[in-house]
Protein backbone atom coordinates (compact mmCIF):
# COMPACT_ATOMS: atom_id res chain seq x y z
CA UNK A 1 12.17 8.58 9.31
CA UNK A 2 9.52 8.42 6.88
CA UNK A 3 10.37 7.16 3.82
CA UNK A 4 8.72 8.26 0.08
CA UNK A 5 5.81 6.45 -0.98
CA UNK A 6 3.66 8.65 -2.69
CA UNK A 7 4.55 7.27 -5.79
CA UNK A 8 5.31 4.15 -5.87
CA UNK A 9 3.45 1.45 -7.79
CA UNK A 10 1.29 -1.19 -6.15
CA UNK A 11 3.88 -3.51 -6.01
CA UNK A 12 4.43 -5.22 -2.46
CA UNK A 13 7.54 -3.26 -0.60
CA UNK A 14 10.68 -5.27 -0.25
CA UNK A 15 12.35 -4.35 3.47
CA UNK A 16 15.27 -5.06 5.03
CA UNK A 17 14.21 -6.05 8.22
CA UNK A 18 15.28 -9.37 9.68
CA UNK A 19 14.08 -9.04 13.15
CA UNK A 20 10.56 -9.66 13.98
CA UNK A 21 8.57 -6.45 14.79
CA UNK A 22 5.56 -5.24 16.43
CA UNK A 23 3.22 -2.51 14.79
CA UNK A 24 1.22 -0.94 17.45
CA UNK A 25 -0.51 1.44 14.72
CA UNK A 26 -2.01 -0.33 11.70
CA UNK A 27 -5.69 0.81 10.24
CA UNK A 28 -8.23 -1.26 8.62
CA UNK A 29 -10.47 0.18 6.91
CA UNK A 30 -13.91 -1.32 5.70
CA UNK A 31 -14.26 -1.38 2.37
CA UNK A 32 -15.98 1.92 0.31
CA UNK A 33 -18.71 4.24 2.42
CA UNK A 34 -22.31 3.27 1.68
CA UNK A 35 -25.38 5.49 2.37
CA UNK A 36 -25.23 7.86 4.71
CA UNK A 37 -21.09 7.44 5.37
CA UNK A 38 -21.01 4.13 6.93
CA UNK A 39 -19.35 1.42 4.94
CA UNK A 40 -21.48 -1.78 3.64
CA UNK A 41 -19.04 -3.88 5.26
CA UNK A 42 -20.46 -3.42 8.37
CA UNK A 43 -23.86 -4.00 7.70
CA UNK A 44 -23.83 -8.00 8.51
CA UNK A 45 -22.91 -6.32 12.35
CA UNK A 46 -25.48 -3.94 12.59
CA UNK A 47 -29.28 -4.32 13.29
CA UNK A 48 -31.80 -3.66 10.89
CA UNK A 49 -32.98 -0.63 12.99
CA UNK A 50 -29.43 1.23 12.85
CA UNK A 51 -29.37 -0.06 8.75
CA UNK A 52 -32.56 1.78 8.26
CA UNK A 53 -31.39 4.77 10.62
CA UNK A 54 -28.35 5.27 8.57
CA UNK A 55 -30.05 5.19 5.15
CA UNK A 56 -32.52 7.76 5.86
CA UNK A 57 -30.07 9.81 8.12
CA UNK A 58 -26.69 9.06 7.71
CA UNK A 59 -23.92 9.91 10.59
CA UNK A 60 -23.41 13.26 11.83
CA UNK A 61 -20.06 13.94 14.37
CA UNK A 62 -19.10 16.58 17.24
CA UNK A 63 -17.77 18.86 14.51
CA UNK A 64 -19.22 22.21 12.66
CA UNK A 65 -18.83 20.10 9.14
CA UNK A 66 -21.62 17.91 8.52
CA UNK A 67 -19.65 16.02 6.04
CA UNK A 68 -16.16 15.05 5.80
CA UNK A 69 -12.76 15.48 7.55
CA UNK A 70 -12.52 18.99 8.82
CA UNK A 71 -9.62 19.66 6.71
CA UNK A 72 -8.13 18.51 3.10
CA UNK A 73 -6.05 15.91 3.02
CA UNK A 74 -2.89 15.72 0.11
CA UNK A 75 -3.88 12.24 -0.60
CA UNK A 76 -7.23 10.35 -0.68
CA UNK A 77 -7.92 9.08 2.67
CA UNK A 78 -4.83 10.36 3.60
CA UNK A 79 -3.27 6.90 2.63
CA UNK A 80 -0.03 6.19 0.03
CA UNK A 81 -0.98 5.84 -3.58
CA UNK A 82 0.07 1.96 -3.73
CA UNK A 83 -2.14 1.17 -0.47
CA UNK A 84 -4.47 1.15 -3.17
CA UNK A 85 -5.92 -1.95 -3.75
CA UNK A 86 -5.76 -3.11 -8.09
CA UNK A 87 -9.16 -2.78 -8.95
CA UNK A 88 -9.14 0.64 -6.59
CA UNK A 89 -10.63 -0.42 -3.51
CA UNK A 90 -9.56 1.48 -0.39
CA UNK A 91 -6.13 1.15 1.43
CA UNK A 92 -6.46 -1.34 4.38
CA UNK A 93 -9.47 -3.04 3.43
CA UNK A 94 -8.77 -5.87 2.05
CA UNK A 95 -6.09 -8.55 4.54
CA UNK A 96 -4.88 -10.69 1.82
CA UNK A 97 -2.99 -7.31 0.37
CA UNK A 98 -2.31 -6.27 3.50
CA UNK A 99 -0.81 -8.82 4.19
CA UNK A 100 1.24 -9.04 1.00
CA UNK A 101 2.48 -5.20 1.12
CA UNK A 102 3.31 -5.18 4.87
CA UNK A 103 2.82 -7.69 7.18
CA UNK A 104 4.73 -10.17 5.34
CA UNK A 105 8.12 -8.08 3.69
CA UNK A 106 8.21 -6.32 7.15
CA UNK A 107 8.10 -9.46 9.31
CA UNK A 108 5.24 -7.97 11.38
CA UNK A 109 4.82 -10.62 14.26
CA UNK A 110 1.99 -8.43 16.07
CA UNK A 111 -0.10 -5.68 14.54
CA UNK A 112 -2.55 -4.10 16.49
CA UNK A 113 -5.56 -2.60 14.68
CA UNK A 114 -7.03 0.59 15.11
CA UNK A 115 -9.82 1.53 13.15
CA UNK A 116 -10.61 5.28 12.47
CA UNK A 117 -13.96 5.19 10.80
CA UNK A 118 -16.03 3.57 13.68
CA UNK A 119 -18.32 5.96 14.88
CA UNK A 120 -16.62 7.15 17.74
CA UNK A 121 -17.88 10.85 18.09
CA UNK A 122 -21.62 11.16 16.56
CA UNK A 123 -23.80 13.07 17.87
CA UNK A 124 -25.95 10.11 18.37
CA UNK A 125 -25.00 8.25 21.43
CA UNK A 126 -27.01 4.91 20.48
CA UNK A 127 -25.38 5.08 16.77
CA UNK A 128 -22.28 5.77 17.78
CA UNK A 129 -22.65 2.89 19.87
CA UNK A 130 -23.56 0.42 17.79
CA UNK A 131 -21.46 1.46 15.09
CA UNK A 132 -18.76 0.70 17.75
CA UNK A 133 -20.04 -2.43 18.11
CA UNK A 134 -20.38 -3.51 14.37
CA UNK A 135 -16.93 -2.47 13.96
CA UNK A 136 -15.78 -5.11 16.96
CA UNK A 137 -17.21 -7.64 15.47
CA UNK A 138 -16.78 -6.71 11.87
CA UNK A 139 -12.53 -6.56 13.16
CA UNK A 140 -12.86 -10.31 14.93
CA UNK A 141 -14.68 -12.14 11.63
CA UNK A 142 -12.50 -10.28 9.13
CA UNK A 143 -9.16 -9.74 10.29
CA UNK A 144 -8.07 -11.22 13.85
CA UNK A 145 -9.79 -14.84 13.37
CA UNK A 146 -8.22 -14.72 9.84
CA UNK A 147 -4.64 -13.86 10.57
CA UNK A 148 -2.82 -14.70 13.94
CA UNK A 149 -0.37 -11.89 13.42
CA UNK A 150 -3.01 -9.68 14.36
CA UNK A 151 -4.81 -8.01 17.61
CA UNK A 152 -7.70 -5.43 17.84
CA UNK A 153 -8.61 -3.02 19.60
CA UNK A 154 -11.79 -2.44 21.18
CA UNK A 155 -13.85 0.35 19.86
CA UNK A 156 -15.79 2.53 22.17
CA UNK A 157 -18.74 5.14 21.88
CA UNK A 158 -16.45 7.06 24.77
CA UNK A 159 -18.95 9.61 25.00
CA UNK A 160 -21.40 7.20 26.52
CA UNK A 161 -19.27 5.34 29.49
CA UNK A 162 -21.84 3.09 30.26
CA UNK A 163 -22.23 2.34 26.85
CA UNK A 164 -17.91 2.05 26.62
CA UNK A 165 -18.23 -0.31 30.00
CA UNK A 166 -20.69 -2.65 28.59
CA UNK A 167 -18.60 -3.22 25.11
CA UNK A 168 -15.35 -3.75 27.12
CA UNK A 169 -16.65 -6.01 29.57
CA UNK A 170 -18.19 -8.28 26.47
CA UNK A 171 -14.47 -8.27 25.21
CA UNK A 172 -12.96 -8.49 28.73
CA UNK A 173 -11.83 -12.58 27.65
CA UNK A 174 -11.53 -12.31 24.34
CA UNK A 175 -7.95 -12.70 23.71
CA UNK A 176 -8.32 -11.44 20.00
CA UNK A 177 -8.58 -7.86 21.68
CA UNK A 178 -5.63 -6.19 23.28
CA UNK A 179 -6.19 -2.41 23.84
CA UNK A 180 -9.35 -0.16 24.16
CA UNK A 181 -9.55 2.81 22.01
CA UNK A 182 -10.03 6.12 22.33
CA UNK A 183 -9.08 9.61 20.12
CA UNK A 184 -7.36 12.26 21.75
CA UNK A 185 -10.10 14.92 20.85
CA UNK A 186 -12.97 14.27 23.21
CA UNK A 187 -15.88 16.39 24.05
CA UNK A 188 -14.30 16.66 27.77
CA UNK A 189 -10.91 16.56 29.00
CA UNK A 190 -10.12 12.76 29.53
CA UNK A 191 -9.65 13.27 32.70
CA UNK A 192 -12.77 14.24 33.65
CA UNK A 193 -14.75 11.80 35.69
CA UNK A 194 -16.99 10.92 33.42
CA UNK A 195 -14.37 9.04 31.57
CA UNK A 196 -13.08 6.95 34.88
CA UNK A 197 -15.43 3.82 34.35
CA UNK A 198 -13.80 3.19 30.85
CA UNK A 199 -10.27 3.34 32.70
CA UNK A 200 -11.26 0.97 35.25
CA UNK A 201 -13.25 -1.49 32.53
CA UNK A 202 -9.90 -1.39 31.20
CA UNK A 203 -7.44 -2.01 33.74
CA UNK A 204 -10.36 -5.05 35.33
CA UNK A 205 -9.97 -6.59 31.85
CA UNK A 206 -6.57 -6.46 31.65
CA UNK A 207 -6.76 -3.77 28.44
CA UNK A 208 -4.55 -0.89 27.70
CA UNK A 209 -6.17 2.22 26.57
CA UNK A 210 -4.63 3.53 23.11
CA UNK A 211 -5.43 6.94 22.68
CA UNK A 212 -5.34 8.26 19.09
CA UNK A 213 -5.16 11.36 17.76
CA UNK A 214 -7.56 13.06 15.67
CA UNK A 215 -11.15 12.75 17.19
CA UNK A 216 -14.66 15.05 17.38
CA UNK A 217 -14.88 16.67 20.44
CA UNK A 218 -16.85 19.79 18.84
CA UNK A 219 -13.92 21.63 19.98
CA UNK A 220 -10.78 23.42 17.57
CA UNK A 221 -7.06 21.30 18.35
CA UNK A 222 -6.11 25.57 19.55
CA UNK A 223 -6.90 27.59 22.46
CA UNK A 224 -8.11 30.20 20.26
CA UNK A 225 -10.44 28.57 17.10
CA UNK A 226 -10.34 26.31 13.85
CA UNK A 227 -6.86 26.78 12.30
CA UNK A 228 -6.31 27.81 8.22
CA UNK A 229 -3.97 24.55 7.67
CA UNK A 230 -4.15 20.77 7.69
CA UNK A 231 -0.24 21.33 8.96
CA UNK A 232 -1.97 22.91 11.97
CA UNK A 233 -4.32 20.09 12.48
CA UNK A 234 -1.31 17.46 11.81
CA UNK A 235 1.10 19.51 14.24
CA UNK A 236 -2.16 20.00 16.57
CA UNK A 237 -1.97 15.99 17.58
CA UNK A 238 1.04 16.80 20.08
CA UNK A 239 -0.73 19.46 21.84
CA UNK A 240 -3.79 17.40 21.95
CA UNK A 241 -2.41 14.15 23.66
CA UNK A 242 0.02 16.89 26.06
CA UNK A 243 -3.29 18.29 27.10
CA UNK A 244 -5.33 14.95 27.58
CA UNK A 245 -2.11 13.59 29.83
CA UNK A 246 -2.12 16.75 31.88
CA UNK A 247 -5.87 16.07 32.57
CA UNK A 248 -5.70 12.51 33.25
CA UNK A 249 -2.55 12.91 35.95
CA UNK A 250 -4.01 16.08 37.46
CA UNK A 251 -7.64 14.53 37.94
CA UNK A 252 -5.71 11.91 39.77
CA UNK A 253 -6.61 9.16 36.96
CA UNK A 254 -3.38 6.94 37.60
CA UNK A 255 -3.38 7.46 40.86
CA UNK A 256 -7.08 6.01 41.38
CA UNK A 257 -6.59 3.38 39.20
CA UNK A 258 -2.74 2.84 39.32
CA UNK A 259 -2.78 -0.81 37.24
CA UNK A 260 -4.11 1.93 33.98
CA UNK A 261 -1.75 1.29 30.82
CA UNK A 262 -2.04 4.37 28.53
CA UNK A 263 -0.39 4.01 24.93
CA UNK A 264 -0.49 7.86 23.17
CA UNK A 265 -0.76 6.58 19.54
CA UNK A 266 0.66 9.04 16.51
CA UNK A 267 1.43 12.29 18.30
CA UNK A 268 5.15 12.00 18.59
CA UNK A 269 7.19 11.62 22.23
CA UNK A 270 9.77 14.33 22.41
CA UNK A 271 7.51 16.54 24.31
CA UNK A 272 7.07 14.37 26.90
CA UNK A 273 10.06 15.40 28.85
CA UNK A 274 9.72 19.11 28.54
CA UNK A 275 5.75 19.11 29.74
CA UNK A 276 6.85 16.45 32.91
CA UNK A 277 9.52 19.22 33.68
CA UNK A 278 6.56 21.72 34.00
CA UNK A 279 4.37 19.65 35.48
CA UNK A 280 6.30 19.02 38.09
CA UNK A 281 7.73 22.56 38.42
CA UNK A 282 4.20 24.14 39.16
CA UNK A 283 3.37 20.56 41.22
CA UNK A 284 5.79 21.22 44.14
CA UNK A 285 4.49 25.59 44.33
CA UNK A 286 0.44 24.03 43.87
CA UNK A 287 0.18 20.50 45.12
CA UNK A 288 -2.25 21.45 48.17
CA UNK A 289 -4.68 22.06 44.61
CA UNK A 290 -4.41 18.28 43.55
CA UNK A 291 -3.85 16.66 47.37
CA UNK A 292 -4.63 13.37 45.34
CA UNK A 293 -1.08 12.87 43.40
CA UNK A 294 1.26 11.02 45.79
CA UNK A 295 3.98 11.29 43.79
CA UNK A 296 5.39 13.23 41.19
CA UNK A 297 3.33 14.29 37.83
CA UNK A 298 6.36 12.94 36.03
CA UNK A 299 6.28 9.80 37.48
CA UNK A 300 2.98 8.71 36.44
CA UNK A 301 4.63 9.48 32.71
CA UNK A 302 7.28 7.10 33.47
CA UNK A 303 4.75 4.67 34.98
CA UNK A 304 1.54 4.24 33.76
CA UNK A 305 2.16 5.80 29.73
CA UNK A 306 4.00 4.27 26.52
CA UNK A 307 4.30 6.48 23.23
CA UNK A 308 4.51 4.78 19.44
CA UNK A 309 7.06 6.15 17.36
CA UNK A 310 5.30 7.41 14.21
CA UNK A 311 5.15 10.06 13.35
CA UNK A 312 8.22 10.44 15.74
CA UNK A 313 10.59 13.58 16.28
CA UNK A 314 13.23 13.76 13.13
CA UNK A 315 15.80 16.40 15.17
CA UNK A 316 19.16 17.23 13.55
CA UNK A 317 21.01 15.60 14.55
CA UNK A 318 19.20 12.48 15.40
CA UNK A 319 20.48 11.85 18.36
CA UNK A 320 18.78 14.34 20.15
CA UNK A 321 16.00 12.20 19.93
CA UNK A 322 17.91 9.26 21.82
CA UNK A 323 18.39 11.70 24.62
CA UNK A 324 14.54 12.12 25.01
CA UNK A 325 13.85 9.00 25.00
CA UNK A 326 16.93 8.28 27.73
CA UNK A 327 14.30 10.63 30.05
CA UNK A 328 11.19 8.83 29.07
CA UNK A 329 12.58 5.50 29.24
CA UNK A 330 13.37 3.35 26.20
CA UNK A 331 10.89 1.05 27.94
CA UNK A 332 7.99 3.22 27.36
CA UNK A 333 8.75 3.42 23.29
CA UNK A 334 6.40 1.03 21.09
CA UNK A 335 6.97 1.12 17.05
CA UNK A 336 4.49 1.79 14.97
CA UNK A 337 4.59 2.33 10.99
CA UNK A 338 0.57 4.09 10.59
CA UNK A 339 0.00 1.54 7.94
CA UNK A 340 -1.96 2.39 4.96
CA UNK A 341 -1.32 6.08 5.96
CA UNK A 342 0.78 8.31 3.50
CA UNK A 343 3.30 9.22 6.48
CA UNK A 344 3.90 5.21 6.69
CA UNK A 345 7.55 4.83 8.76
CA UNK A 346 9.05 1.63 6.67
CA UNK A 347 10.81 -0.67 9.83
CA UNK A 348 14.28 -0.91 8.11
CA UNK A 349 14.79 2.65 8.12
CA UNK A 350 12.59 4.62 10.85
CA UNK A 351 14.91 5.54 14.17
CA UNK A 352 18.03 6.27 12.09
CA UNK A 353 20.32 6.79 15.36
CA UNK A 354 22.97 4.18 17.22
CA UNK A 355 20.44 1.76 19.43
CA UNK A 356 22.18 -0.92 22.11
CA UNK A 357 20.58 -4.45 21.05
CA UNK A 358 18.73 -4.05 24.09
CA UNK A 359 17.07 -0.78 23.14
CA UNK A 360 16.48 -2.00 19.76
CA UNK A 361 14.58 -5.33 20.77
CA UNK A 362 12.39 -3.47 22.88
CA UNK A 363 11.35 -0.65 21.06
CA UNK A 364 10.51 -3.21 17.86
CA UNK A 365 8.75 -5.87 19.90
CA UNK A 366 9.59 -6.21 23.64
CA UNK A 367 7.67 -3.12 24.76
CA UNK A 368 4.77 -4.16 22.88
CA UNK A 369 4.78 -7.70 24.31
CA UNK A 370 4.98 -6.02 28.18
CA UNK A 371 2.17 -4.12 27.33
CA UNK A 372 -0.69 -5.84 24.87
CA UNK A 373 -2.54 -8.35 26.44
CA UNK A 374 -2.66 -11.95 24.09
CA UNK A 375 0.06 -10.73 22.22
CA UNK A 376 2.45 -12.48 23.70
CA UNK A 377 1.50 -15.84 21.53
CA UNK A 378 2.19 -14.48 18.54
CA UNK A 379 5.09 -12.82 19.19
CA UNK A 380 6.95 -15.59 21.22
C-alpha cells in the first residue's frame, strides 16, 4: 500500500515497524549530473580517457530521445519531495540522510542497492562499460564499506556479455555484492543466447540476477509503438518482466543453468500465476517446439524466480492478493519499499492483509536471506 509522501517535509519518517526488515529495492543515486549526463561523483572511478570522452560527448542510450527519460515524470527524478536532501541535493545521494529517513526509523537490517543511472544501455559498448564499472566501485567506497546494513549489486554493460562476465567475475568474492543487475528492457529478449554467459557468471559466483524494470532496449514497452502516457510506461513494467520470463524459460535458460536465482524487481507479482497457467496450457499442445524444458514452464516460476513487492497488486479486497501469492509461493515474495522513489511502500503499512507469522517473517527478511549472497551477516 503506498502511503502519501509527496508532501511531506524533510523531516526523517517515524514507522511502526518493530521487526527487522529487508529492502531488496533501494536506489542510490550519485550526487547532481555533470557534463555530458554522468554525475561528478563518479569521476574518481573512471579513467581519464572516458572523463575526456564524456565531456566532449556526453552519453547517448538505445532510445529515439537523445536526452532524458522517455517520458515526464510528476516529480523530479521521480523521487518524494522530502528525499530531498536540505541544501537540495538529489534523493539517495547522500548515506548519512539515508540513513536517517529510512534505514534507521524502518529498522532496515539489509538493503540491497540498485543503481539506475549507471550506464547500462548506451550506445557505446566501452562507455557503458566502464560507466558500469565506476559505478561498482563508486557503490563499494561510498555506501557498502560505510554502512554494514547494506549490499550492492553488480552493475553490468549487459549488452556486451563479455564485458558483463569480466565485471562479475572481479566481484565473484566480494561479499559486499549480492545480486547482478540487469533492466527488464534489453535490446534482445533475455533469453536469447547472447545473454547465457551473464547467467552462468552469476550462478558460478554465487549471484542472483535482479532484473529491473525500465531499461533502453531501442524498443517501445508495446507490441505496437511508443505509448502517449507515463501511466503506460509505469503499467508497461508488468508486461515487460512477463515477456523477459517467457523468453528466459522457453530458451531453456533455467533449465541449462538450473542453480540461476532470478529476482523481478518493481513490476508487481499477481500476474505471475495467470501467465504460468498459459504457459503451461500451450506447453503440453507445443512442447516437441522447446524439447529442452523437462518440466513444466510453471515450475521454473516456482523454482528458479522471486518477485519484490513494490509496487505490488492493491486488489479489493486485499486478499485476493494473498491468494496469488498462495500459487506463487510466499517463499518466492521479497519486500521492497523503492526508496527515494515517489511510489515509496512505508514497511508498517505495505501488505495490508492477515499474514501467519511465518509468512510475515519471510516475506520481510527470510526470503531475502535464502536468496542474497553475504547477507546473511547482517541480517542474523
Amino acid at each position: 500500500m503506498n502511503v502519501d509522501v509527496l508532501n511531506r517535509s524533510a523531516a526523517p519518517i517515524v514507522s511502526s515497524t518493530k521487526m527487522a526488515i529487508a529492502d531488496c529495492d533501494i536506489h542510490p543515486r550519485p550526487a547532481g549530473v555533470g557534463i555530458g549526463g554522468v554525475s561528478k561523483s563518479l569521476y574518481p572511478y573512471l579513467s581519464q580517457r572516458w572523463i575526456e570522452h564524456v565531456e566532449a560527448f556526453g552519453i547517448t542510450y538505445r532510445q529515439p530521445w537523445e536526452k532524458g527519460a522517455a517520458y515526464p515524470k510528476n516529480q523530479p527524478q521521480a523521487c518524494r519531495r522530502d528525499a530531498f536532501l536540505p541544501d537540495g541535493g538529489s534523493p539517495g545521494s547522500d548515506l548519512r540522510f539515508m540513513a536517517q529517513q529510512h534505514l534507521d526509523p524502518n529498522n532496515v537490517a539489509l538493503g540491497i542497492l540498485n543503481p539506475l543511472t549507471s550506464g547500462q544501455g548506451a550506445t557505446n559498448p566501452g562507455l557503458s562499460a566502464a560507466i558500469a564499472h565506476a559505478t561498482n566501485e563508486w557503490q563499494k567506497a561510498e555506501w557498502t564499506s560505510q554502512e554494514p546494513r547494506l549490499r550492492g549489486s553488480v552493475v553490468i554493460p549487459y549488452e556486451d556479455a563479455a564485458a558483463s562476465v569480466k565485471e562479475i567475475e572481479a566481484r565473484a568474492d566480494d561479499r559486499e555484492f549480492s545480486q547482478v543487475l540487469l533492466l527488464s528492457r534489453t535490446a534482445e529478449p533475455l533469453g536469447q543466447r547472447r545473454y547465457w554467459p551473464i547467467y552462468e557468471a552469476a550462478a558460478a559466483a554465487d549471484l542472483a540476477v535482479g532484473i529491473h524494470a525500465f531499461g533502453n532496449g531501442g524498443w517501445p514497452n508495446t507490441a505496437g509503438g511508443w505509448g502517449s502516457y507515463y501511466i503506460e510506461e509505469m503499467v508497461g513494467h508488468s508486461a515487460s518482466q512477463q515477456a523477459l520470463l517467457t523468453s528466459m524459460i522457453l530458451e531453456g535458460v533455467f533449465e541449462a543453468i538450473p542453480k540461476l536465482r532470478v529476482v523481478l524487481v518493481e513490476g508487481g507479482l499477481a500476474w505471475a500465476a495467470a501467465l504460468g497457467w498459459r504457459l503451461d496450457r500451450q506447453w503440453r499442445k507445443l512442447k516437441q517446439e522447446v524439447p529442452g524444458l523437462k518440466r513444466a514452464p510453471s515450475e521454473y516460476i516456482r523454482t528458479n524466480v522471486w518477485f519484490t513487492t513494490q509496487p505490488i497488486e492493491e486488489p479489493e479486497p486485499r486478499m485476493h492478493l494473498a491468494e496469488a501469492i498462495d500459487w506463487i509461493g510466499w517463499d518466492r515474495v521479497l519486500f521492497a519499499t523503492d526508496y527515494p522513489h515517489w511510489d515509496f511502500d512505508d514497511p508498517a503499512h505495505a501488505l495490508p492483509f492477515r499474514m501467519t507469522e511465518a509468512q510475515r517473517r519471510g516475506v520481510f527478511m527470510e526470503n531475502a536471506r535464502r536468496v542474497y549472497r553475504g547477507s546473511i551477516e547482517i541480517a542474523g
